[in-house]
C-alpha atoms as a PDB file:
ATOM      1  CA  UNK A   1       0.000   0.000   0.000  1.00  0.00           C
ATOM      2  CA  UNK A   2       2.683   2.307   1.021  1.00  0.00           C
ATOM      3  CA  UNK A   3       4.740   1.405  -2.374  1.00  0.00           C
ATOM      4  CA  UNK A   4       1.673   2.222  -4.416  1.00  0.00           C
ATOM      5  CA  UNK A   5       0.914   5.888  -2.624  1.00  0.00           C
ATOM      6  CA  UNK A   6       4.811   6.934  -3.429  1.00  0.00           C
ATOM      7  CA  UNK A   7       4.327   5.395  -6.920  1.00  0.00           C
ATOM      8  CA  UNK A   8       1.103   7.766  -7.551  1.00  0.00           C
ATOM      9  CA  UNK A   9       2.184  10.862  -6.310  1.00  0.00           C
ATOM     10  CA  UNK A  10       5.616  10.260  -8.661  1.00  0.00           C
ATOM     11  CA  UNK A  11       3.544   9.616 -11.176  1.00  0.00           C
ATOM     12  CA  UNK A  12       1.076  12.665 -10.487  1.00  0.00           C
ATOM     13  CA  UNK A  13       4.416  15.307 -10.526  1.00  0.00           C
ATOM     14  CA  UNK A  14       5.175  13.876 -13.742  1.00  0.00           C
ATOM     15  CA  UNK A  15       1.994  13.835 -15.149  1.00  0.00           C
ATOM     16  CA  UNK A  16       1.694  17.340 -14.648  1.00  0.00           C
ATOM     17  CA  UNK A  17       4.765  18.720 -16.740  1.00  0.00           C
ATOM     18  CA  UNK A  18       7.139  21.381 -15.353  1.00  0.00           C
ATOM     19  CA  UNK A  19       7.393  24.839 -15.760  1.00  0.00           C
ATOM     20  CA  UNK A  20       9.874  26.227 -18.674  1.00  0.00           C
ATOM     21  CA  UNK A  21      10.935  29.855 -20.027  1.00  0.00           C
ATOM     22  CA  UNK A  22       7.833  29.774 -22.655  1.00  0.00           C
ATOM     23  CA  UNK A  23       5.165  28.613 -20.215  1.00  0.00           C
ATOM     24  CA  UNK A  24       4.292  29.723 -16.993  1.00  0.00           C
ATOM     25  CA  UNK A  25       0.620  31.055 -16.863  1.00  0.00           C
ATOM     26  CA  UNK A  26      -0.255  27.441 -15.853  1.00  0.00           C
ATOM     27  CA  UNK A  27      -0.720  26.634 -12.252  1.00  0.00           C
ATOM     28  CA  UNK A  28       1.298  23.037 -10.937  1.00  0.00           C
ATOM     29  CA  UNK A  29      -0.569  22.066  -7.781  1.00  0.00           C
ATOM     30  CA  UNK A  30       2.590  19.833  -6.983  1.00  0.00           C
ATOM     31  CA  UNK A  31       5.131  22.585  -7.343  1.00  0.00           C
ATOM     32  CA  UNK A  32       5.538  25.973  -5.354  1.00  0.00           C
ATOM     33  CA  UNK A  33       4.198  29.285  -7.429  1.00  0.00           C
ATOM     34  CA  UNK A  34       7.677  31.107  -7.356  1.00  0.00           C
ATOM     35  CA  UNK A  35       9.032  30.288 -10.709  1.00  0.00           C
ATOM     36  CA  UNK A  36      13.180  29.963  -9.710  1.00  0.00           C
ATOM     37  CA  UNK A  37      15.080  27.393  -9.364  1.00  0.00           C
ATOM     38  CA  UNK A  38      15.877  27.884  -5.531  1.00  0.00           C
ATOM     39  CA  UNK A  39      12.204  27.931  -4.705  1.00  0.00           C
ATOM     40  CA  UNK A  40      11.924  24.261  -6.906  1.00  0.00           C
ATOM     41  CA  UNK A  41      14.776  22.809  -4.905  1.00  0.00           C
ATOM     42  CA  UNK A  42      13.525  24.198  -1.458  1.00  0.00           C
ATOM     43  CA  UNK A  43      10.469  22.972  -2.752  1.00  0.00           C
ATOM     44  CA  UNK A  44      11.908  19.531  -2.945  1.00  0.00           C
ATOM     45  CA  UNK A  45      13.732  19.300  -0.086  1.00  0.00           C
ATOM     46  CA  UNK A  46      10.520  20.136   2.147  1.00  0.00           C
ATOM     47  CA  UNK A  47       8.386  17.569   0.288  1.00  0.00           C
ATOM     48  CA  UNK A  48      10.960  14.992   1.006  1.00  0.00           C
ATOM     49  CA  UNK A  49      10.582  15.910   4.993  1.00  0.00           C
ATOM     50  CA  UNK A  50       6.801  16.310   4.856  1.00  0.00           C
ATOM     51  CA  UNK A  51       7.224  12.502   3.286  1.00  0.00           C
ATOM     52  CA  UNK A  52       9.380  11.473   5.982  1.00  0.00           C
ATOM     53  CA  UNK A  53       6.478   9.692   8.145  1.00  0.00           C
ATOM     54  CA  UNK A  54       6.069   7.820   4.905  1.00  0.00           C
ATOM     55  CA  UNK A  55       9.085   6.632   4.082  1.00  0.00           C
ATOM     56  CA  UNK A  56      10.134   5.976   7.519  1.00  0.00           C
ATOM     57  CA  UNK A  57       7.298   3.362   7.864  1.00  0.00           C
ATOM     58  CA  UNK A  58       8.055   1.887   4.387  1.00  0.00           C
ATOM     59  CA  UNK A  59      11.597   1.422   4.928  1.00  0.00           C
ATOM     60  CA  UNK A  60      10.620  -0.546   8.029  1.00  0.00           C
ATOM     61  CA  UNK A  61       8.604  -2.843   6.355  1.00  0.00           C
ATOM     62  CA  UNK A  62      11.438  -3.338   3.855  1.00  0.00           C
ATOM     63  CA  UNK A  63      13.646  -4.123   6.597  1.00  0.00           C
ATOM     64  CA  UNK A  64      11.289  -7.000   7.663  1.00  0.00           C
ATOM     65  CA  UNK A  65      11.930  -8.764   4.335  1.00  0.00           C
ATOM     66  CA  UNK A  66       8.070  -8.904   4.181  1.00  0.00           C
ATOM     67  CA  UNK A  67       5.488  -7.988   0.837  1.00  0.00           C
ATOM     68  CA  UNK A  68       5.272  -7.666  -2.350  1.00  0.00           C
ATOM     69  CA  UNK A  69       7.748  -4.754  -2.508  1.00  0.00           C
ATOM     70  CA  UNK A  70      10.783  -6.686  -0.773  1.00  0.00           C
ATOM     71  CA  UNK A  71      10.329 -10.080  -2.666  1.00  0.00           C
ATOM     72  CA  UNK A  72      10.186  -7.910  -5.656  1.00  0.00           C
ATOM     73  CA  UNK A  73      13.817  -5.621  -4.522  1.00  0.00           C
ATOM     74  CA  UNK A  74      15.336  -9.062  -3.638  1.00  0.00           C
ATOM     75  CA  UNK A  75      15.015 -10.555  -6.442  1.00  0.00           C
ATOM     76  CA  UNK A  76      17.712 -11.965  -8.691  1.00  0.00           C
ATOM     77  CA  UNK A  77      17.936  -9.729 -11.707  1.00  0.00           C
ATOM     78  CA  UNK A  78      18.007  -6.639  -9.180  1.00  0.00           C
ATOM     79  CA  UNK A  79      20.626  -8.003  -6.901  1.00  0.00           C
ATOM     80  CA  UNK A  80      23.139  -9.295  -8.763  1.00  0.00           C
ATOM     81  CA  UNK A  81      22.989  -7.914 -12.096  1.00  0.00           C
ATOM     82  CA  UNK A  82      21.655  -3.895 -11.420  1.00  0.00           C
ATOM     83  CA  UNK A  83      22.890  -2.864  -7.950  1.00  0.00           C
ATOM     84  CA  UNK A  84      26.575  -3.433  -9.144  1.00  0.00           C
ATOM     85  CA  UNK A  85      26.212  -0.817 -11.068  1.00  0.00           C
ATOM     86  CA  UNK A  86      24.222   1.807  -9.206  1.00  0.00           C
ATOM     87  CA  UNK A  87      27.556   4.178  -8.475  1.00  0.00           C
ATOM     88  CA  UNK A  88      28.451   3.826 -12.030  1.00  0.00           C
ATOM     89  CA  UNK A  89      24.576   4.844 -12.937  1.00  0.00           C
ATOM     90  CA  UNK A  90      24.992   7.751 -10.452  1.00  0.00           C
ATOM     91  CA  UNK A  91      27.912   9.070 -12.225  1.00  0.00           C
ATOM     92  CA  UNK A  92      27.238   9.158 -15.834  1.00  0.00           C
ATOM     93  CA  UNK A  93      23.681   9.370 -16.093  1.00  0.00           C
ATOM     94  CA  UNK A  94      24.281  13.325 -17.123  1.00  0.00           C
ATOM     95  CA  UNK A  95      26.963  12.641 -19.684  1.00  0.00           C
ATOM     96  CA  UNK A  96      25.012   9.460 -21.087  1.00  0.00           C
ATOM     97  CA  UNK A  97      21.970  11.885 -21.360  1.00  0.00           C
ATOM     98  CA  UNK A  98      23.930  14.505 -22.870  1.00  0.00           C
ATOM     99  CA  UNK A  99      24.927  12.442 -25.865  1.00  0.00           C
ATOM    100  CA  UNK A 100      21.821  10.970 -26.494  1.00  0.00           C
ATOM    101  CA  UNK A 101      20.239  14.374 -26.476  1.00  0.00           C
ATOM    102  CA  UNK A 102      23.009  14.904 -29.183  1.00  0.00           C
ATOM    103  CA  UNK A 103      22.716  12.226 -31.324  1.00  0.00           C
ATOM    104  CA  UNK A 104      18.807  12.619 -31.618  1.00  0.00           C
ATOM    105  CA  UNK A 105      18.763  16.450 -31.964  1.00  0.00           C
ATOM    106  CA  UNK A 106      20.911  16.976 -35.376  1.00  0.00           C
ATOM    107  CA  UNK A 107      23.676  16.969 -33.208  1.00  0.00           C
ATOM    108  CA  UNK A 108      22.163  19.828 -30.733  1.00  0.00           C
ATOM    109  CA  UNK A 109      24.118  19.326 -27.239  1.00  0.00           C
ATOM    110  CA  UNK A 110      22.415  20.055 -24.521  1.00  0.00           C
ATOM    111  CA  UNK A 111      24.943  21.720 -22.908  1.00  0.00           C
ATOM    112  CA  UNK A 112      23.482  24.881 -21.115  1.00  0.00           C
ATOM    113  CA  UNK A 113      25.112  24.129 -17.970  1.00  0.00           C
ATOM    114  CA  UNK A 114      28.475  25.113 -19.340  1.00  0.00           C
ATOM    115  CA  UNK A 115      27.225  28.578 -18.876  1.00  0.00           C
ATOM    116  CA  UNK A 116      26.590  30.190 -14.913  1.00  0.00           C
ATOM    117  CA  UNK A 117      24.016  28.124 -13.325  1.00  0.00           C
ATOM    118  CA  UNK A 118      21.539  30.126 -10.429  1.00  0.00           C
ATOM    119  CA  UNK A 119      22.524  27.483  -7.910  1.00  0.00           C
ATOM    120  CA  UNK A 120      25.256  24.969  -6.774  1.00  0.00           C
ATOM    121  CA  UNK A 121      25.769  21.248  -7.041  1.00  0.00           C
ATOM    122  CA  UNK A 122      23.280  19.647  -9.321  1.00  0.00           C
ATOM    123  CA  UNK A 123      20.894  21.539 -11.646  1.00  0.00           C
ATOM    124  CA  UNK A 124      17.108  20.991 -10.950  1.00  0.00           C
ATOM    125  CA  UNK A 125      16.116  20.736 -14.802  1.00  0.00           C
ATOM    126  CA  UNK A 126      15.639  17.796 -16.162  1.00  0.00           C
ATOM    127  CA  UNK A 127      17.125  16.605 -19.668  1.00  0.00           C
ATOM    128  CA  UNK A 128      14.515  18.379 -22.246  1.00  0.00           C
ATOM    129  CA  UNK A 129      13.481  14.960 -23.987  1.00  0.00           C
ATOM    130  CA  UNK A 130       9.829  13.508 -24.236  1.00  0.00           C
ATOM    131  CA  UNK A 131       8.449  11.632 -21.170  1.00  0.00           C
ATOM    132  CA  UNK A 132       8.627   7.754 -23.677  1.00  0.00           C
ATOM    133  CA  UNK A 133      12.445   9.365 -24.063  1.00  0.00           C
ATOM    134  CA  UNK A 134      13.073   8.337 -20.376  1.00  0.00           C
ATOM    135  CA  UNK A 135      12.981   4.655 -21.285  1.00  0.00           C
ATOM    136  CA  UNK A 136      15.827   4.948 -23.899  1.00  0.00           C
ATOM    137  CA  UNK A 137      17.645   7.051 -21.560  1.00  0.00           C
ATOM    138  CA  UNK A 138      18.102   4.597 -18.295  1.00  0.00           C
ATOM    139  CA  UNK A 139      18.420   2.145 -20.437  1.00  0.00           C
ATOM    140  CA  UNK A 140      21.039   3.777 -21.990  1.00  0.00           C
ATOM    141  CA  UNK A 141      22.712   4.556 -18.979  1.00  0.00           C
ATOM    142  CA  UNK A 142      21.905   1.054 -17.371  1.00  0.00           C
ATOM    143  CA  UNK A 143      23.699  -0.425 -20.250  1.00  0.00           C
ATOM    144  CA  UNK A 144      26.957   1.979 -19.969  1.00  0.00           C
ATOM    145  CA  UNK A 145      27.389   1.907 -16.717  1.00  0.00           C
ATOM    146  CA  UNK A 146      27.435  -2.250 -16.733  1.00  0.00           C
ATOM    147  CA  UNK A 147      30.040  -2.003 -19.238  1.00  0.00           C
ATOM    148  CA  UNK A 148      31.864   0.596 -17.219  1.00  0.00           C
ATOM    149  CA  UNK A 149      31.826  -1.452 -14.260  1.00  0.00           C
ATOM    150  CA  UNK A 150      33.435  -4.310 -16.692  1.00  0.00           C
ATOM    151  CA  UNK A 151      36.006  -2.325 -17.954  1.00  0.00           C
ATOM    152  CA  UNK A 152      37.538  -0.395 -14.767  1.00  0.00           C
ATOM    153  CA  UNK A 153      38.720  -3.199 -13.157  1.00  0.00           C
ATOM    154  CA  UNK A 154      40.440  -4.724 -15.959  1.00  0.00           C
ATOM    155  CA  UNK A 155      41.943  -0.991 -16.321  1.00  0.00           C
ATOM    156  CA  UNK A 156      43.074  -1.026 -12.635  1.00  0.00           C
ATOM    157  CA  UNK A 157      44.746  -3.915 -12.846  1.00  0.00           C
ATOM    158  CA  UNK A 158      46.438  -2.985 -16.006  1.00  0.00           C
ATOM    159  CA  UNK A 159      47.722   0.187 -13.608  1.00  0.00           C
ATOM    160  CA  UNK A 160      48.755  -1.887 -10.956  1.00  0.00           C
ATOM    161  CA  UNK A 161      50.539  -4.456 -13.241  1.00  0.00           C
ATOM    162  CA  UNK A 162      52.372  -1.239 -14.553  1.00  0.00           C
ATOM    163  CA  UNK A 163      52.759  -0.135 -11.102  1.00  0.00           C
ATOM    164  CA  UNK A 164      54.647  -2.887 -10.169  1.00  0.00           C
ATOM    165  CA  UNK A 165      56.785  -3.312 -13.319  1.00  0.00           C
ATOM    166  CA  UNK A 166      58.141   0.417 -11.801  1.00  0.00           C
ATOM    167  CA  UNK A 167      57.894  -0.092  -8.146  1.00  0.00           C
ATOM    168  CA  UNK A 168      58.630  -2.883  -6.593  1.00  0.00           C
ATOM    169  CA  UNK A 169      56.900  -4.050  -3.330  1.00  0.00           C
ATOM    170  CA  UNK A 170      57.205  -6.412  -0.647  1.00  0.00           C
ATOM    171  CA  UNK A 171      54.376  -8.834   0.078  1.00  0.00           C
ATOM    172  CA  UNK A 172      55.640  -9.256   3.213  1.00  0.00           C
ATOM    173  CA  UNK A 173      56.219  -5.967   4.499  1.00  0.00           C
ATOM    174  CA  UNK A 174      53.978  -4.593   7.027  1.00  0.00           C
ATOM    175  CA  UNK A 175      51.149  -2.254   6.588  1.00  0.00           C
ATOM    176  CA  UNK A 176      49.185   0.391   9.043  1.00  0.00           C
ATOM    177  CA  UNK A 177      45.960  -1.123   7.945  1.00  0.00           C
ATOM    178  CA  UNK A 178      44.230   2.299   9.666  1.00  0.00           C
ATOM    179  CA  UNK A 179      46.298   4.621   7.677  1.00  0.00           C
ATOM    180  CA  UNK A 180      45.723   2.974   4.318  1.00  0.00           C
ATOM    181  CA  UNK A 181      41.804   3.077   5.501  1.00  0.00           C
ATOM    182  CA  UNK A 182      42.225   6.597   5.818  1.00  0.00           C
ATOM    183  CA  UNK A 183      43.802   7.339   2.762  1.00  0.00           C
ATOM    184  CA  UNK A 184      41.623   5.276   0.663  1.00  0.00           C
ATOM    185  CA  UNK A 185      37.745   7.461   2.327  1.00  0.00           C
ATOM    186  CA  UNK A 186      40.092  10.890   1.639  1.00  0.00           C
ATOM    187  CA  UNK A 187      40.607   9.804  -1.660  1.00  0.00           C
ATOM    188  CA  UNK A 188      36.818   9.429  -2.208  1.00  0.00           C
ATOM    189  CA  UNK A 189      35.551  11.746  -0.092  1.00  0.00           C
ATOM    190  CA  UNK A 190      38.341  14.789  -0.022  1.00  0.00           C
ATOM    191  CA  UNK A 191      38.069  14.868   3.726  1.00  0.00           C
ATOM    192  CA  UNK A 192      40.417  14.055   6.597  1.00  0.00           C
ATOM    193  CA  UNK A 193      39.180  12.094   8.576  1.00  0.00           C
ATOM    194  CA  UNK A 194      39.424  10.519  11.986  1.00  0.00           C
ATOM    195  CA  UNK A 195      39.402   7.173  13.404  1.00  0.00           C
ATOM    196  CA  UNK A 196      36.028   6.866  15.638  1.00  0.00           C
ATOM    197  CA  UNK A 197      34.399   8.931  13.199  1.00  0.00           C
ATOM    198  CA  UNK A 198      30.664   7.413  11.429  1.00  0.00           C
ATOM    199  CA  UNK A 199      30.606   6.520   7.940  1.00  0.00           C
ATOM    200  CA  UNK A 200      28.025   9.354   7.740  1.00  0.00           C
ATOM    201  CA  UNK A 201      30.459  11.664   9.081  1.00  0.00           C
ATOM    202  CA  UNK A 202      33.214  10.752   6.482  1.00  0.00           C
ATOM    203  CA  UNK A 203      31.025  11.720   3.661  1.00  0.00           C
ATOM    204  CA  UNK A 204      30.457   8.041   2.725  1.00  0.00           C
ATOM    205  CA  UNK A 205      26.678   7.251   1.635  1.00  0.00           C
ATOM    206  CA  UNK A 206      25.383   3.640   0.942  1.00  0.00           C
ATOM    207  CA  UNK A 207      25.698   4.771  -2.863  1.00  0.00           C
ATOM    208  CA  UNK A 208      29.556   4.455  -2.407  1.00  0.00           C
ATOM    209  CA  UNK A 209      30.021   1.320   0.165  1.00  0.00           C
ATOM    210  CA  UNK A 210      30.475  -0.816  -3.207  1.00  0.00           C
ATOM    211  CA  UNK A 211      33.218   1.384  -4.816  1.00  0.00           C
ATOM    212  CA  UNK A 212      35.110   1.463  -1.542  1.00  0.00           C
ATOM    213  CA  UNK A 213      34.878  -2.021  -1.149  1.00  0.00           C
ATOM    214  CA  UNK A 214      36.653  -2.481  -4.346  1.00  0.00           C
ATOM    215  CA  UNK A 215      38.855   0.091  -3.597  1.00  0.00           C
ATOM    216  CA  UNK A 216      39.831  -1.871   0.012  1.00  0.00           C
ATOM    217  CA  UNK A 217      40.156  -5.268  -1.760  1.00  0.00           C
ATOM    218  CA  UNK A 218      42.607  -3.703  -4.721  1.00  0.00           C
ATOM    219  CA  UNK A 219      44.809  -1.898  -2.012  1.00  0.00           C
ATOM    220  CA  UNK A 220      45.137  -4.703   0.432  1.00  0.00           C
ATOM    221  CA  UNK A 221      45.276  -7.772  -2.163  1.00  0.00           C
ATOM    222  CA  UNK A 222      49.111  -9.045  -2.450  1.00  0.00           C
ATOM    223  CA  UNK A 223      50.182 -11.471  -5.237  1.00  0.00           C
ATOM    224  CA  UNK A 224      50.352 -14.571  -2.709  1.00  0.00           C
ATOM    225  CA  UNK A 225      47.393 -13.472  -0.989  1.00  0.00           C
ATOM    226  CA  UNK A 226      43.554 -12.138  -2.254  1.00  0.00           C
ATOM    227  CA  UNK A 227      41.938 -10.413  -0.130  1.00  0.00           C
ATOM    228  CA  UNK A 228      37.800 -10.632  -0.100  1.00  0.00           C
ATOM    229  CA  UNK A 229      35.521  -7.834   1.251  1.00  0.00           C
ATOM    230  CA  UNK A 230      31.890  -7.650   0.562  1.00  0.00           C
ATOM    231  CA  UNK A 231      29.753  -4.667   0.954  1.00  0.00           C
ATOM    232  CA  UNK A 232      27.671  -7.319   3.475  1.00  0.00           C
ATOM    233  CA  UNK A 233      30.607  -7.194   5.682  1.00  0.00           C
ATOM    234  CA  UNK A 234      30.665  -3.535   6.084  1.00  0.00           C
ATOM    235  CA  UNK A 235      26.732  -3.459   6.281  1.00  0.00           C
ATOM    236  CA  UNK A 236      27.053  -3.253  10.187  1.00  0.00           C
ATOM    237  CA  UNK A 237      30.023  -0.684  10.265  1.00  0.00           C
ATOM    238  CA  UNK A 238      29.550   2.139  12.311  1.00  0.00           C
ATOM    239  CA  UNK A 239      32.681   3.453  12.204  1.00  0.00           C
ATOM    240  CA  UNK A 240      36.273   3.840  10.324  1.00  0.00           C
ATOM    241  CA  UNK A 241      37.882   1.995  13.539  1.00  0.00           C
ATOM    242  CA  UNK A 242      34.899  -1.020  13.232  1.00  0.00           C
ATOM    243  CA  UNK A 243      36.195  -1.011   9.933  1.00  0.00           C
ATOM    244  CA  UNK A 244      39.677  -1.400  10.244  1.00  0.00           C
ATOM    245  CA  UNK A 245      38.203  -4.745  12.140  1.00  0.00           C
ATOM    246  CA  UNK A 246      36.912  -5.850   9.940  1.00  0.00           C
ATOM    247  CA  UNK A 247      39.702  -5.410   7.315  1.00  0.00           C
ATOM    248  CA  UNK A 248      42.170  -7.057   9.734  1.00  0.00           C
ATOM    249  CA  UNK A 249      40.035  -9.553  10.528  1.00  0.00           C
ATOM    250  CA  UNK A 250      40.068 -10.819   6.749  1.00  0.00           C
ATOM    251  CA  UNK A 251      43.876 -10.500   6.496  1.00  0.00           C
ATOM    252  CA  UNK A 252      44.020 -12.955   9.254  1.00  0.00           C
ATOM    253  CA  UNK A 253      41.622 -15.205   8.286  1.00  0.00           C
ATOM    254  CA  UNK A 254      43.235 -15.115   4.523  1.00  0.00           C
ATOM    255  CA  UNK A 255      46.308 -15.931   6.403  1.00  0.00           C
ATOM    256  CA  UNK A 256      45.103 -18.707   8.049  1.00  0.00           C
ATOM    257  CA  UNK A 257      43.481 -20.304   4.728  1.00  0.00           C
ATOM    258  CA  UNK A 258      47.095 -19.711   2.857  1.00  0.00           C
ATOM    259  CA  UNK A 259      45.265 -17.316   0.297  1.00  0.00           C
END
């Protein structure tokens, strides 16, 4: 029930169009009056809150693994062969728009956010297609971003092979497991961070537990030794020290099995 009231409302903002430059004598019952783009995103950002009683409950009966909704998010073809490449989906769905804008419009980019935008961080436009459009366009970027997430680590290893041919390493040398940790979120995130901070705090979302997982297993894999962290194992994480644990915990135990 709760799945189908989110559904319908979604559906009812879209139904209803947006404003644009050449229209905006008609009234949007779903959107604020002010016609700017920092009234829109306010906009959005209170919706989201007045939601939150919503969502809060639906969330909780995801977590119970019960309904219609859950059996239909656990299954198979979601799981294994989309979520890997939600990141990649996150960052190039605006490029992978971009060109198919191009390649259907004469070669028209749709590229007006080279020029001064009236607010930071994303832009709260949408890509100026027709609403059946959408369909090509995630699939489109579905279909990139698997082959992205086929490709990149075939390309790290390649830089790591190359790595090696220059600098030599040795497998048996220690390592501050922390301070590689550390390295490896500031190299994501751009923040320095501290050891009994949250994941939250560090800038990490849920979004990026996958690409620092592969990040962790690339950095602390050795040639006579794999290591093997799953984004299950960090599920219960609550901080950068809990995961150093957990890190160590899989060095020892790939130890142990002669890895």
């Amino acid at each position: 029930g709760i799945t189908f009231i989110m559904i319908s409302f979604a559906i009812a903002i879209v139904m209803q169009g947006t404003q644009n430059d050449q229209q905006t004598t008609d009234h949007l019952f779903l959107r604020p009056d002010a016609d700017t783009s920092s009234a829109f995103r306010l906009w959005d950002n209170i919706a989201g809150r007045i939601f939150c009683p919503l969502t809060t409950l639906w969330i909780f009966a995801l977590s119970t693994g019960e309904g219609y909704t859950a059996k239909f998010l656990r299954g198979g073809f979601l799981v294994e062969k989309l979520s890997p490449n939600s990141y990649n989906c996150f960052l190039f769905h605006q490029v992978v728009a971009q060109w198919y804008y191009a390649a259907t419009r004469d070669g028209h980019m749709w590229n007006w956010w080279r020029y001064r935008k009236t607010m930071y961080w994303f832009s709260p436009k949408p890509c100026p297609v027709e609403w059946y459009e959408y369909f090509y366009v995630v699939g489109l970027v579905v279909i990139f971003s698997t082959l992205m997430t086929r490709i990149e680590p075939i390309v790290g290893d390649a830089l790591l092979f190359l790595k090696g041919l220059v600098i030599r390493s040795n497998d048996e040398e220690e390592e501050d497991t922390s301070q590689i940790v550390c390295d490896i979120i500031q190299g994501m995130t751009g923040i320095e961070i501290e050891l009994d901070w949250t994941l939250e705090e560090c800038g990490l979302a849920s979004v990026g537990l996958p690409v620092l997982v592969g990040l962790l297993n690339k950095n602390f894999s050795r040639k006579s030794k794999a290591l093997t962290i799953t984004v299950a194992d960090l599920i219960d994480v609550e901080t950068v020290h809990d995961m150093v644990d957990v890190i160590d915990a899989a060095k020892d135990l790939a130890d142990n099995q002669g890895i």
